[in-house]
N, C-alpha and C. Protein backbone atom coordinates (compact mmCIF):
# COMPACT_ATOMS: atom_id res chain seq x y z
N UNK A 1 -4.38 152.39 14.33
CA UNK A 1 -5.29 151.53 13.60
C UNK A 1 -5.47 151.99 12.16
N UNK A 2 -5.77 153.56 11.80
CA UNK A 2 -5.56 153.90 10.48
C UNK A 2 -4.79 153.40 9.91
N UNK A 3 -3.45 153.47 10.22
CA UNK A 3 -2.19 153.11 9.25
C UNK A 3 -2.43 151.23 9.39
N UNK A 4 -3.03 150.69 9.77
CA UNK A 4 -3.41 149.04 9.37
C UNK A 4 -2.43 148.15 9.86
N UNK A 5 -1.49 149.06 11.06
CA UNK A 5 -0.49 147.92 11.17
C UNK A 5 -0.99 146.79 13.05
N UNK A 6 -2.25 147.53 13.12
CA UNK A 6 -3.53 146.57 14.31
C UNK A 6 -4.88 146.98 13.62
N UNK A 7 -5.68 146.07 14.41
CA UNK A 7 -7.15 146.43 14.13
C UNK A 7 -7.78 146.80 14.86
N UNK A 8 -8.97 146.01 15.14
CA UNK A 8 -10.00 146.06 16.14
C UNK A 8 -11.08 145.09 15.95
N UNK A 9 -11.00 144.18 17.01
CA UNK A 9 -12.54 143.03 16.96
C UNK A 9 -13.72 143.72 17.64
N UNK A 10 -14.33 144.12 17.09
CA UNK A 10 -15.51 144.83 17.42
C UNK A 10 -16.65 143.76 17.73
N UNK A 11 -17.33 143.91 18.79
CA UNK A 11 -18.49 142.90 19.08
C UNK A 11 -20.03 144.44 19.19
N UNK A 12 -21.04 143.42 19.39
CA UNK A 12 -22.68 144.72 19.28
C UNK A 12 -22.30 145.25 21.15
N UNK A 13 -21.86 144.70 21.88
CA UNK A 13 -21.97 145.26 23.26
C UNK A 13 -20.77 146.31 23.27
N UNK A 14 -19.72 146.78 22.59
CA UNK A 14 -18.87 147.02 22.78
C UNK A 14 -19.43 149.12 22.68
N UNK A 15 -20.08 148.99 21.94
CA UNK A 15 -19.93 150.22 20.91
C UNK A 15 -19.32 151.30 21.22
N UNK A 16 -17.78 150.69 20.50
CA UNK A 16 -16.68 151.98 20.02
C UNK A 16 -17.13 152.49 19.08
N UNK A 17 -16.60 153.60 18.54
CA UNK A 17 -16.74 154.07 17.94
C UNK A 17 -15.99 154.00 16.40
N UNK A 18 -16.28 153.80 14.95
CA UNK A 18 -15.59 152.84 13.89
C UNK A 18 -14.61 153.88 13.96
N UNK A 19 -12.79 153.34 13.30
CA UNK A 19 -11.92 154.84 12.70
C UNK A 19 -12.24 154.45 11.04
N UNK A 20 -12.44 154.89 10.87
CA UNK A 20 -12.11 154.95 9.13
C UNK A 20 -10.56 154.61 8.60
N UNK A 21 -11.39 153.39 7.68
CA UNK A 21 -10.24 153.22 6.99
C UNK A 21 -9.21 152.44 8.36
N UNK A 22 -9.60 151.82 9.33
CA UNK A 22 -9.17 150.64 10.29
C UNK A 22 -9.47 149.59 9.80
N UNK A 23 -8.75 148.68 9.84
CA UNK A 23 -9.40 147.05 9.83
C UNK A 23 -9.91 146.73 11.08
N UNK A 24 -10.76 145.53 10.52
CA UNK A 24 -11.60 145.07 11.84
C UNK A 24 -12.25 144.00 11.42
N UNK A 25 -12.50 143.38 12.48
CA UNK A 25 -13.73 142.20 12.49
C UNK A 25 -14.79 142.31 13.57
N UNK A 26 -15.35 141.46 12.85
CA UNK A 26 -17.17 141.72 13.70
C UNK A 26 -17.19 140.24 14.65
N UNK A 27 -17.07 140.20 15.84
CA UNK A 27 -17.01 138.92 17.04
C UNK A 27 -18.44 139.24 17.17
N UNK A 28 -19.24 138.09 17.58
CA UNK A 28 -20.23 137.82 18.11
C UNK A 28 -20.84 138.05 19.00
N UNK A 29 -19.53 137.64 20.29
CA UNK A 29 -19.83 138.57 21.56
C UNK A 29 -20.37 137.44 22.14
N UNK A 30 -20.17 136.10 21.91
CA UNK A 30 -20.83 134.48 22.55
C UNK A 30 -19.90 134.50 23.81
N UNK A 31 -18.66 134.68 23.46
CA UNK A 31 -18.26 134.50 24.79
C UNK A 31 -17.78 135.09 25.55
N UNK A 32 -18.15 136.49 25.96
CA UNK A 32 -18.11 137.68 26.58
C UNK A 32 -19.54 137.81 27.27
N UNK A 33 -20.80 136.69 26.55
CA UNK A 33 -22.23 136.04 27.00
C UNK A 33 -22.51 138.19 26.31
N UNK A 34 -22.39 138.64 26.00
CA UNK A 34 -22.80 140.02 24.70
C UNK A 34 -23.74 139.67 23.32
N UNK A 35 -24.01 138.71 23.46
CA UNK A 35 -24.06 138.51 21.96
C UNK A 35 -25.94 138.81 22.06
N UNK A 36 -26.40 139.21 21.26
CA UNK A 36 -27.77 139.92 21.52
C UNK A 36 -28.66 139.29 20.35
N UNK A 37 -28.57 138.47 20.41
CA UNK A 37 -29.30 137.41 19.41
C UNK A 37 -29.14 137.41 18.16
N UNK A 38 -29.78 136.61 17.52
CA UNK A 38 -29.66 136.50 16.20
C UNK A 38 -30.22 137.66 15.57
N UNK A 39 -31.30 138.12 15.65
CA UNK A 39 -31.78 139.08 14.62
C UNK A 39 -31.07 140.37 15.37
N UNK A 40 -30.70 140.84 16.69
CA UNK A 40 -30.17 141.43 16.80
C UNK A 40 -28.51 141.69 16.27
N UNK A 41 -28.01 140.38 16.22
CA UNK A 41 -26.65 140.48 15.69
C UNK A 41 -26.29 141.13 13.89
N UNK A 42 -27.67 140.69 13.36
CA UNK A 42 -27.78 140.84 12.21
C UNK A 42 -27.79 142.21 11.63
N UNK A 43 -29.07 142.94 12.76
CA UNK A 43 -29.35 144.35 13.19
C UNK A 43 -27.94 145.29 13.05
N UNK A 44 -27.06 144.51 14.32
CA UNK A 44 -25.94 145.37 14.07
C UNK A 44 -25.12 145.20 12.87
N UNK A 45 -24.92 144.25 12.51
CA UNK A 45 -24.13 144.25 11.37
C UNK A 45 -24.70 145.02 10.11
N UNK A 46 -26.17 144.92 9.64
CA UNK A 46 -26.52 146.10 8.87
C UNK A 46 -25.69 147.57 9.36
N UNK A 47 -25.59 148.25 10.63
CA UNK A 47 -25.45 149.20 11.03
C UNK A 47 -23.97 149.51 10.93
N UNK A 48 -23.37 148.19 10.53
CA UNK A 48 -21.68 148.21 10.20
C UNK A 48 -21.39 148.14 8.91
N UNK A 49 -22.40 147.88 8.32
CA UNK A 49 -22.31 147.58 6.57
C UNK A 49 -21.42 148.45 5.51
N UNK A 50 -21.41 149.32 6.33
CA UNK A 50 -20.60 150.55 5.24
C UNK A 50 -19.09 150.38 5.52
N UNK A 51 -18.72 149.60 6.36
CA UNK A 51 -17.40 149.43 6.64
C UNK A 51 -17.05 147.92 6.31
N UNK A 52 -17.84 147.36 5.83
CA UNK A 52 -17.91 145.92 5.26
C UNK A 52 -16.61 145.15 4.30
N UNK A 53 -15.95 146.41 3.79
CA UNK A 53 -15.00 146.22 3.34
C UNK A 53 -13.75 145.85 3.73
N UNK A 54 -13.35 146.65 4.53
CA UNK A 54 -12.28 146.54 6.31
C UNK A 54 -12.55 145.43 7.07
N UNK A 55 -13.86 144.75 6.57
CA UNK A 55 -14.18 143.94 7.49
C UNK A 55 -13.97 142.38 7.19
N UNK A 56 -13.00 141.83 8.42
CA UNK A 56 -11.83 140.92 8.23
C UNK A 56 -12.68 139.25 7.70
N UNK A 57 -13.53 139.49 8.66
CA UNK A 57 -14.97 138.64 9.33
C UNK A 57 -15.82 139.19 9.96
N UNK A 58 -16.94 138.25 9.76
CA UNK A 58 -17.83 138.25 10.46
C UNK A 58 -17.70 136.90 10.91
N UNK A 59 -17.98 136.57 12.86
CA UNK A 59 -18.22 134.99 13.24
C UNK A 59 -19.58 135.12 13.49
N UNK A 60 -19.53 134.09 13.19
CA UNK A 60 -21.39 133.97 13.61
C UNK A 60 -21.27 132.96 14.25
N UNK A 61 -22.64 132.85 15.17
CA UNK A 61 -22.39 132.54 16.58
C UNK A 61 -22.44 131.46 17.13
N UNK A 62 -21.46 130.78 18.02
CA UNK A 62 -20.83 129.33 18.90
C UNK A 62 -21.37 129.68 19.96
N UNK A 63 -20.78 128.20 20.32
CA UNK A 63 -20.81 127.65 22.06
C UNK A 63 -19.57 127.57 22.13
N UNK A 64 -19.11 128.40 23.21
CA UNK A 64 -17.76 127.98 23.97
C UNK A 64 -17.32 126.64 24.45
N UNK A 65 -16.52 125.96 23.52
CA UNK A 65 -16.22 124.47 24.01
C UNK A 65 -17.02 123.17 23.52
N UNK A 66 -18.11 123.77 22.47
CA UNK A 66 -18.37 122.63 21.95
C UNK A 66 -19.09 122.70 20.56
N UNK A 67 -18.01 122.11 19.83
CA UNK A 67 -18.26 122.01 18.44
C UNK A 67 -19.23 121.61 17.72
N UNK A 68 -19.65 120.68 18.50
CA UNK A 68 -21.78 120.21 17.73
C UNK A 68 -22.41 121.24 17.86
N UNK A 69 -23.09 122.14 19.64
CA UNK A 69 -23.51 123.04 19.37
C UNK A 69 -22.99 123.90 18.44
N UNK A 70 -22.38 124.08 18.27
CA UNK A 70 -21.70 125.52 17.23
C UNK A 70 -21.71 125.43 15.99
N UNK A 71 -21.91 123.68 15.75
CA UNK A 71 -21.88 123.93 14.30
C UNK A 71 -23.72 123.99 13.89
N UNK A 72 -24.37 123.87 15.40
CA UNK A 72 -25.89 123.70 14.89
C UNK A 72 -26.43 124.99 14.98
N UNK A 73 -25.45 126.15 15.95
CA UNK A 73 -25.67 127.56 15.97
C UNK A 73 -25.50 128.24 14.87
N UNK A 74 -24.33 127.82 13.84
CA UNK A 74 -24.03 128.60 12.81
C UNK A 74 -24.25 128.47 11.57
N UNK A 75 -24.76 126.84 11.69
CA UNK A 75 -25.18 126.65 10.31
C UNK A 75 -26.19 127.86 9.53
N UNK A 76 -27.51 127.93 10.36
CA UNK A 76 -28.36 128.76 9.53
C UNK A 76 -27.66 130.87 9.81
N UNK A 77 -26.49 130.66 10.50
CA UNK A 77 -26.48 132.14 10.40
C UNK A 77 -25.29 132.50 9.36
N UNK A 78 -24.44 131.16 9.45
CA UNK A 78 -23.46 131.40 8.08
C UNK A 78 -24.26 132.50 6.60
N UNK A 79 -25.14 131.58 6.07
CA UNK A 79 -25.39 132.10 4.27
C UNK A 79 -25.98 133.81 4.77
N UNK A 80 -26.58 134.36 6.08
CA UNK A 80 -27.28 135.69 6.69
C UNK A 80 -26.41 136.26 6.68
N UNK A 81 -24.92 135.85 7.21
CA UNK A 81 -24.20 137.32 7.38
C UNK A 81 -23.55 137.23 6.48
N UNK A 82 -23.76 136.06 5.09
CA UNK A 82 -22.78 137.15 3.79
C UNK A 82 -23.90 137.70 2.81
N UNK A 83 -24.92 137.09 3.24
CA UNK A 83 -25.95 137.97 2.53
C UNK A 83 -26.23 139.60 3.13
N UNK A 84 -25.83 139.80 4.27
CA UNK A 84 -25.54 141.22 4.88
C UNK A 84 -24.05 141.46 4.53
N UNK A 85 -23.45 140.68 3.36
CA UNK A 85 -22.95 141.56 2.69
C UNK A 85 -20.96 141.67 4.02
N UNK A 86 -20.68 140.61 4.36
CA UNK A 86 -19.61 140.61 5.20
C UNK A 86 -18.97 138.79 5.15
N UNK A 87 -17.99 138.42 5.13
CA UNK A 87 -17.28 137.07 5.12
C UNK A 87 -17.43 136.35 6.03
N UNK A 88 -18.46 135.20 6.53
CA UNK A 88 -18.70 134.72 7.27
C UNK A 88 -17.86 133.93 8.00
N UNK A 89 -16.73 134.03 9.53
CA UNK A 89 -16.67 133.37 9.82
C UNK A 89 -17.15 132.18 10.74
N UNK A 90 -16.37 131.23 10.46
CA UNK A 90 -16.80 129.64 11.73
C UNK A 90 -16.15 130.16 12.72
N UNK A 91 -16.43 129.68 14.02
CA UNK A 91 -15.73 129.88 15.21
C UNK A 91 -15.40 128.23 15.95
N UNK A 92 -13.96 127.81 15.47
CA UNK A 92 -13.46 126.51 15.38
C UNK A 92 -13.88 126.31 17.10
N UNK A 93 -14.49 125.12 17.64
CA UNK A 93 -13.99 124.69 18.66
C UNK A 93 -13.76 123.35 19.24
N UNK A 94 -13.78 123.15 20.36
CA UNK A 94 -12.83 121.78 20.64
C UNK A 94 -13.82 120.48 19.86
N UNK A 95 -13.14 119.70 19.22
CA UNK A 95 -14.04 118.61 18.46
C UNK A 95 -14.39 118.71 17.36
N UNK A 96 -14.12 119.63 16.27
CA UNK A 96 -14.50 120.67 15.39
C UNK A 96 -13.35 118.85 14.23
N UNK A 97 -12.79 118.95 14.68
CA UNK A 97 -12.15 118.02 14.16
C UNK A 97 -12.53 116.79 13.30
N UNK A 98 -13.47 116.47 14.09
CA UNK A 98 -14.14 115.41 14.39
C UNK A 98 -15.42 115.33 13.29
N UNK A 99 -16.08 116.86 13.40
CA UNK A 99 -16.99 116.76 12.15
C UNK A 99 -17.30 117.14 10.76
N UNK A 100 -17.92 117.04 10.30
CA UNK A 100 -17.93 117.88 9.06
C UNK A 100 -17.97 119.25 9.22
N UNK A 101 -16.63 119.84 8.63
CA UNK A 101 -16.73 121.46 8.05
C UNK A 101 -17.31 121.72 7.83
N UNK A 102 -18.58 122.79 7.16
CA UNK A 102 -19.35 123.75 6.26
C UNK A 102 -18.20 124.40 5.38
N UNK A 103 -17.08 123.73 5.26
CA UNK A 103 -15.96 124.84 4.24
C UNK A 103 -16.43 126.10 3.08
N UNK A 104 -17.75 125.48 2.75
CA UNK A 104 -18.58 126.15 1.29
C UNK A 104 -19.44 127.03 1.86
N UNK A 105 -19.83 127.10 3.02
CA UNK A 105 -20.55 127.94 3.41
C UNK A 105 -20.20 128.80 4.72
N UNK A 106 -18.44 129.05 4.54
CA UNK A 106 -18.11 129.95 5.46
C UNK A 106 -16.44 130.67 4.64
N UNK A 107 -16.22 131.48 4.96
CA UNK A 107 -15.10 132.35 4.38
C UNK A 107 -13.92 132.52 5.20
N UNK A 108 -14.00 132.16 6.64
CA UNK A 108 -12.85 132.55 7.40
C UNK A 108 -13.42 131.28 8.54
N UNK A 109 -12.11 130.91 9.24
CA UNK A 109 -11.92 130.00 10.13
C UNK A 109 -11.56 130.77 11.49
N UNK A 110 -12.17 130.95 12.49
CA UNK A 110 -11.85 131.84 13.99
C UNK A 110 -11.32 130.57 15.09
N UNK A 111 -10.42 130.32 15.25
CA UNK A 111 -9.82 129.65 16.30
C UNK A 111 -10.19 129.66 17.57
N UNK A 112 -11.49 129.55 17.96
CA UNK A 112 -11.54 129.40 19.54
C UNK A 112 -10.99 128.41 20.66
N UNK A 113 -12.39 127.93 21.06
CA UNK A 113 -11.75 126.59 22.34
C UNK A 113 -10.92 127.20 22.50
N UNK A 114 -10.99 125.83 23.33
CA UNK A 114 -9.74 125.92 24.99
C UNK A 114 -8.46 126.22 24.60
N UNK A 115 -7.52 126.40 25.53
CA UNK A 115 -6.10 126.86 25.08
C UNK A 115 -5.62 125.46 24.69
N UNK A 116 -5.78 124.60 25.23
CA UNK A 116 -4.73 123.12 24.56
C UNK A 116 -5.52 122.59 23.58
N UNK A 117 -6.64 122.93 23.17
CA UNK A 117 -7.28 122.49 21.96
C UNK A 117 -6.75 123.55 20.83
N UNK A 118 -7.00 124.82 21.23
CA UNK A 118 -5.98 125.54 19.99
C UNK A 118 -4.28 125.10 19.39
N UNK A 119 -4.16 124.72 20.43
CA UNK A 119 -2.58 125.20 20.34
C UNK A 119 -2.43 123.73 19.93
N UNK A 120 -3.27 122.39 19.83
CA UNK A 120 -3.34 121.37 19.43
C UNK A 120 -2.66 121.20 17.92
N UNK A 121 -2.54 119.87 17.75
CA UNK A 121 -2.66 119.29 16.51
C UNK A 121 -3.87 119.41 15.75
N UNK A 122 -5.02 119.21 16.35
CA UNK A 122 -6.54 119.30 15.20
C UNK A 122 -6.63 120.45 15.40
N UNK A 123 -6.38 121.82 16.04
CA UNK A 123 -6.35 123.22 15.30
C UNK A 123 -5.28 123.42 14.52
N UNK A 124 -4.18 123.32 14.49
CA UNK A 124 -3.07 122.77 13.32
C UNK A 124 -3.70 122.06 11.87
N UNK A 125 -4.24 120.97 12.15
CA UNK A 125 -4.44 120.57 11.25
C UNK A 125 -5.98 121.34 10.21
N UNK A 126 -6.59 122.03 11.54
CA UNK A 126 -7.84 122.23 10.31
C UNK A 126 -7.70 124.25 9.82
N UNK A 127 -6.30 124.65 10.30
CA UNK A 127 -5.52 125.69 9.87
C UNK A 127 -5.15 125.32 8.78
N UNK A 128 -4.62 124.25 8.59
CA UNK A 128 -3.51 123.66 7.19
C UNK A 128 -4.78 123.50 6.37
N UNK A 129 -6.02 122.74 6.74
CA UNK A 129 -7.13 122.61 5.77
C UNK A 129 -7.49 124.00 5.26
N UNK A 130 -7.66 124.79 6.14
CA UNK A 130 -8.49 126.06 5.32
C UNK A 130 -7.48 126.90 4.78
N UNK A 131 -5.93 126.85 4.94
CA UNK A 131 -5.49 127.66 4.17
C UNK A 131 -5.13 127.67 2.73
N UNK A 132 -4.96 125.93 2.48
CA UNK A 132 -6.06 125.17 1.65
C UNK A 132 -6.74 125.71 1.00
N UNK A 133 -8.23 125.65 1.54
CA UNK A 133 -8.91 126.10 0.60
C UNK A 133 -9.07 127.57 0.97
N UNK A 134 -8.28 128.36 0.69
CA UNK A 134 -8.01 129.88 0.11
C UNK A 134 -9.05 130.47 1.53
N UNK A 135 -8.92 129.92 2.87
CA UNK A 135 -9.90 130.59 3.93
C UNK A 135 -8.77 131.38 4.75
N UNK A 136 -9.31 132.67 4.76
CA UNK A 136 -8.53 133.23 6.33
C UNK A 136 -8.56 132.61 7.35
N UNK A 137 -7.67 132.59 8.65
CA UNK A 137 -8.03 131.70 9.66
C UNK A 137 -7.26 132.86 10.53
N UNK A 138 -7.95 132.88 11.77
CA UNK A 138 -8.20 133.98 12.76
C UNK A 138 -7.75 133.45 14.30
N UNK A 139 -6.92 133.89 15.01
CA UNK A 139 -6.60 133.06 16.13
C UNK A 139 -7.51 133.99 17.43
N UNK A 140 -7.91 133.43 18.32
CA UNK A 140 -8.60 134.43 19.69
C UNK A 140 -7.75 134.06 20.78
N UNK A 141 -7.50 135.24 21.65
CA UNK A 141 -6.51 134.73 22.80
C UNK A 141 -5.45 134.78 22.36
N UNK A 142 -4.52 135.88 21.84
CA UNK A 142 -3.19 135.88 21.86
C UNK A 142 -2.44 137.31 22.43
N UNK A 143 -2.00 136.55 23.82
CA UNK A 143 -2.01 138.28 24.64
C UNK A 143 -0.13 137.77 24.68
N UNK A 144 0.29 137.02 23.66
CA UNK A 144 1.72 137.29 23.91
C UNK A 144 2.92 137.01 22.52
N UNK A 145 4.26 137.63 22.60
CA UNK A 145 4.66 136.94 21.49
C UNK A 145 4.55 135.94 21.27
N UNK A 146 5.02 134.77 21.83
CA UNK A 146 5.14 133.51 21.91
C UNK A 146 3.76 132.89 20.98
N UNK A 147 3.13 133.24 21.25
CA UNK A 147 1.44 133.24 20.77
C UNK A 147 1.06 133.63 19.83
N UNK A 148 1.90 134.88 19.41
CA UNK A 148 1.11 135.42 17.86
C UNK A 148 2.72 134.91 16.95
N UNK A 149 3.61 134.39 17.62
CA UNK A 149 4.51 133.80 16.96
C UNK A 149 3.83 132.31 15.97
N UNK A 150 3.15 131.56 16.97
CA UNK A 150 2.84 130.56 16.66
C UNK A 150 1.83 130.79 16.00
N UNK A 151 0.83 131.22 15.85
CA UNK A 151 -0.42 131.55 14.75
C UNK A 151 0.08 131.91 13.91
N UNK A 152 1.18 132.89 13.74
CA UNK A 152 1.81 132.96 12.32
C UNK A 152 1.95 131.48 11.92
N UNK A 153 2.72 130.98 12.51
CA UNK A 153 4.14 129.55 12.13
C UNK A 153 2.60 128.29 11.66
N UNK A 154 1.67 128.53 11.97
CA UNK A 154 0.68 127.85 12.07
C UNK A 154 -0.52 128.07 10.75
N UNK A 155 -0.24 129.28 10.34
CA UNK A 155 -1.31 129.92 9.05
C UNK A 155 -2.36 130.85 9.17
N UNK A 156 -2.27 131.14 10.09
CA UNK A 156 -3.36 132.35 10.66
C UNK A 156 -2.68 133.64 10.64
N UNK A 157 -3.44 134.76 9.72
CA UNK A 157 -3.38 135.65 8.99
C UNK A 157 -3.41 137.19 10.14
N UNK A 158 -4.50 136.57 11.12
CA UNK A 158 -4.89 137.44 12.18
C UNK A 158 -4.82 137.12 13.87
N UNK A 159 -4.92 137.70 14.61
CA UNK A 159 -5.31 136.97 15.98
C UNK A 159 -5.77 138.30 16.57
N UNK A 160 -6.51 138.09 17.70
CA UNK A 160 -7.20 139.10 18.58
C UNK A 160 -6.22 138.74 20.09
N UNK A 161 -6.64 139.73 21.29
CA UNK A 161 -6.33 139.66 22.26
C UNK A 161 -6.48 140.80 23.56
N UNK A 162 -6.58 140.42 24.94
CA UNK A 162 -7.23 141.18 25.63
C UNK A 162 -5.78 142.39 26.06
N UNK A 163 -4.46 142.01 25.60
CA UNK A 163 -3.52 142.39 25.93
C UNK A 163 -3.53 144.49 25.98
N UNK A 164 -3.81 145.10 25.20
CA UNK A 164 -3.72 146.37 25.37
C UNK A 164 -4.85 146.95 25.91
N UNK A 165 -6.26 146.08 26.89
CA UNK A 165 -7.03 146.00 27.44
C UNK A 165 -5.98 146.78 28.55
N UNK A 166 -4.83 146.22 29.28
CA UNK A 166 -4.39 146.14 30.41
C UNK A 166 -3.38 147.23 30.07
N UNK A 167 -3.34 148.64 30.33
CA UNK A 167 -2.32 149.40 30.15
C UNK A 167 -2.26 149.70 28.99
N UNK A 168 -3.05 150.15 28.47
CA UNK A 168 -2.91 150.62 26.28
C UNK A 168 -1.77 151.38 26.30
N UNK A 169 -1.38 152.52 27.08
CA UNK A 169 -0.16 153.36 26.68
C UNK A 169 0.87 152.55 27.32
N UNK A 170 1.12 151.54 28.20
CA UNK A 170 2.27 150.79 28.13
C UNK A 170 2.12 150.21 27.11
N UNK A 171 1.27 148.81 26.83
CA UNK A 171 1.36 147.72 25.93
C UNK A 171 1.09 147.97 24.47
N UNK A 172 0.73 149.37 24.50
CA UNK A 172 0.61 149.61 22.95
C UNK A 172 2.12 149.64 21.97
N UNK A 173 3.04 149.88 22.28
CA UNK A 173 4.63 149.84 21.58
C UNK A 173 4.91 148.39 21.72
N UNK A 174 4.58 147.56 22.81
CA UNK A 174 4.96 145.91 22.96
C UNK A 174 4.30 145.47 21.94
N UNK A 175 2.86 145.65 22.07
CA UNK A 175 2.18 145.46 21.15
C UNK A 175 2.52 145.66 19.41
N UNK A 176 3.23 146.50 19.14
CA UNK A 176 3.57 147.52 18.22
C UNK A 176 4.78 146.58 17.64
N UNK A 177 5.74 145.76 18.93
CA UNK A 177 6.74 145.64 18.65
C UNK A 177 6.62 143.86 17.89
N UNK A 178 5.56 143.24 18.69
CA UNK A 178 5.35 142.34 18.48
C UNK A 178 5.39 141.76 16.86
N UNK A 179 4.04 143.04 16.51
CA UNK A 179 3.41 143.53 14.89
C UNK A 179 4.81 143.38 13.98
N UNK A 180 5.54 143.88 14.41
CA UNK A 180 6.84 144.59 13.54
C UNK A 180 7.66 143.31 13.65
N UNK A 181 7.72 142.42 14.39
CA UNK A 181 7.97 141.16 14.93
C UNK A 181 8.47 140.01 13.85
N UNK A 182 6.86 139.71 13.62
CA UNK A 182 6.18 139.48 13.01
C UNK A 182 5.78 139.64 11.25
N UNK A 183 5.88 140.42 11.47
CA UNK A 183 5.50 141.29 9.84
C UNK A 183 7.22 141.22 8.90
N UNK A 184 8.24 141.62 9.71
CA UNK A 184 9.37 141.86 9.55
C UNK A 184 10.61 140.46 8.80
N UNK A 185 10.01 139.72 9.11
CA UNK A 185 10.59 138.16 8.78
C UNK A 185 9.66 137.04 8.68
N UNK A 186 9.92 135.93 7.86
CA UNK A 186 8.98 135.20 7.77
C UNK A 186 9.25 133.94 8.81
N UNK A 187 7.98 133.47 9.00
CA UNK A 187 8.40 132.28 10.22
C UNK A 187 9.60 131.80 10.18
N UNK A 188 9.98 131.00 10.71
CA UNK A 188 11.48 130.42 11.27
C UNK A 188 10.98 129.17 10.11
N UNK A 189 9.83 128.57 10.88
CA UNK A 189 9.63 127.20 10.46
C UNK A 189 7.99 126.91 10.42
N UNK A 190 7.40 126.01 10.06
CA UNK A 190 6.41 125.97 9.76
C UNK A 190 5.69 125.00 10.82
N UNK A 191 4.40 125.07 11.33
CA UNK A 191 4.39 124.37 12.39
C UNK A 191 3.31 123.17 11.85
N UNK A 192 2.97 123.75 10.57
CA UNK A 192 1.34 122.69 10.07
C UNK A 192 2.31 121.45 9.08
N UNK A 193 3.23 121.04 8.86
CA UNK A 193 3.72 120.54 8.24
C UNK A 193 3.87 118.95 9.13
């Protein structure tokens, strides 16, 4: 993780311990049901502040699977966590399509929902929007090549995944190999086009 070629999505239930000089992002922890409220989430993120820099995003906090709630969850916590001083992301989900963005009042785009809503056309398409307007966009759920192939081919900068959860000293070189994959050549083809 030092040398920057993985990170770490850090959520408040998790507490690892930071490496210095790792990248990382700050997850919410909504859908792991971790997430320790609002003023608590905030709490922790003060307590991460010094690493704010490394820090990829912040999501502030959804409903799994539905894009109204989420956009009525995050509206008022968006402008809090860049005023604590970290890049607020949205956490896209299914229907997200459908309504008005907050584009101005968020810094990074987190790809949630369902697997056929990601891997969709309207997560395609609102990837192509934010890369657009100069937003990181973050994929969740990518425990395979095939997967962090396509978030590349798609415009997403980052992705998370439960994959070195399961065997770290096996899947950490797959993992490794993936990175190098990846990093090593540029997409084949473009998938937001």
């Amino acid at each position: 993780m030092a040398a920057r070629q993985i990170g770490l999505l850090a959520t408040p239930a998790q507490g690892n311990r930071h490496i210095p000089g790792a990248v990382w992002a700050a997850d919410n922890g909504c859908f792991g049901k971790g997430y320790p409220g609002d003023a608590g989430y905030l709490t922790w993120l003060d307590r991460q502040r010094r690493w704010a820099e490394d820090c990829l995003f912040a999501s502030a906090p959804d409903v799994v699977g539905d894009a109204v709630a989420t956009l009525a969850r995050s509206a008022p916590m968006l402008p809090l966590i860049r005023a604590a001083g970290f890049r607020a992301a949205l956490v896209a989900q299914d229907g997200l399509e459908d309504l008005q963005v907050p584009w101005r009042s968020m810094d990074a785009l987190f790809l949630g929902g369902s697997t056929g809503w990601k891997l969709g056309a309207a997560a395609r398409e609102l990837t192509a929007e934010a890369v657009a307007r100069g937003k990181h966009v973050h994929m969740g759920r990518v425990n395979s090549l095939t997967r962090l192939r396509y978030a590349q081919a798609i415009g997403c900068k980052s992705a998370d995944g439960t994959f070195l959860t399961f065997g770290p000293d096996r899947n950490l070189p797959i993992l490794l190999g993936w990175v190098r994959d990846v990093t090593s050549q540029d997409a084949l083809f473009s998938l937001s086009s």
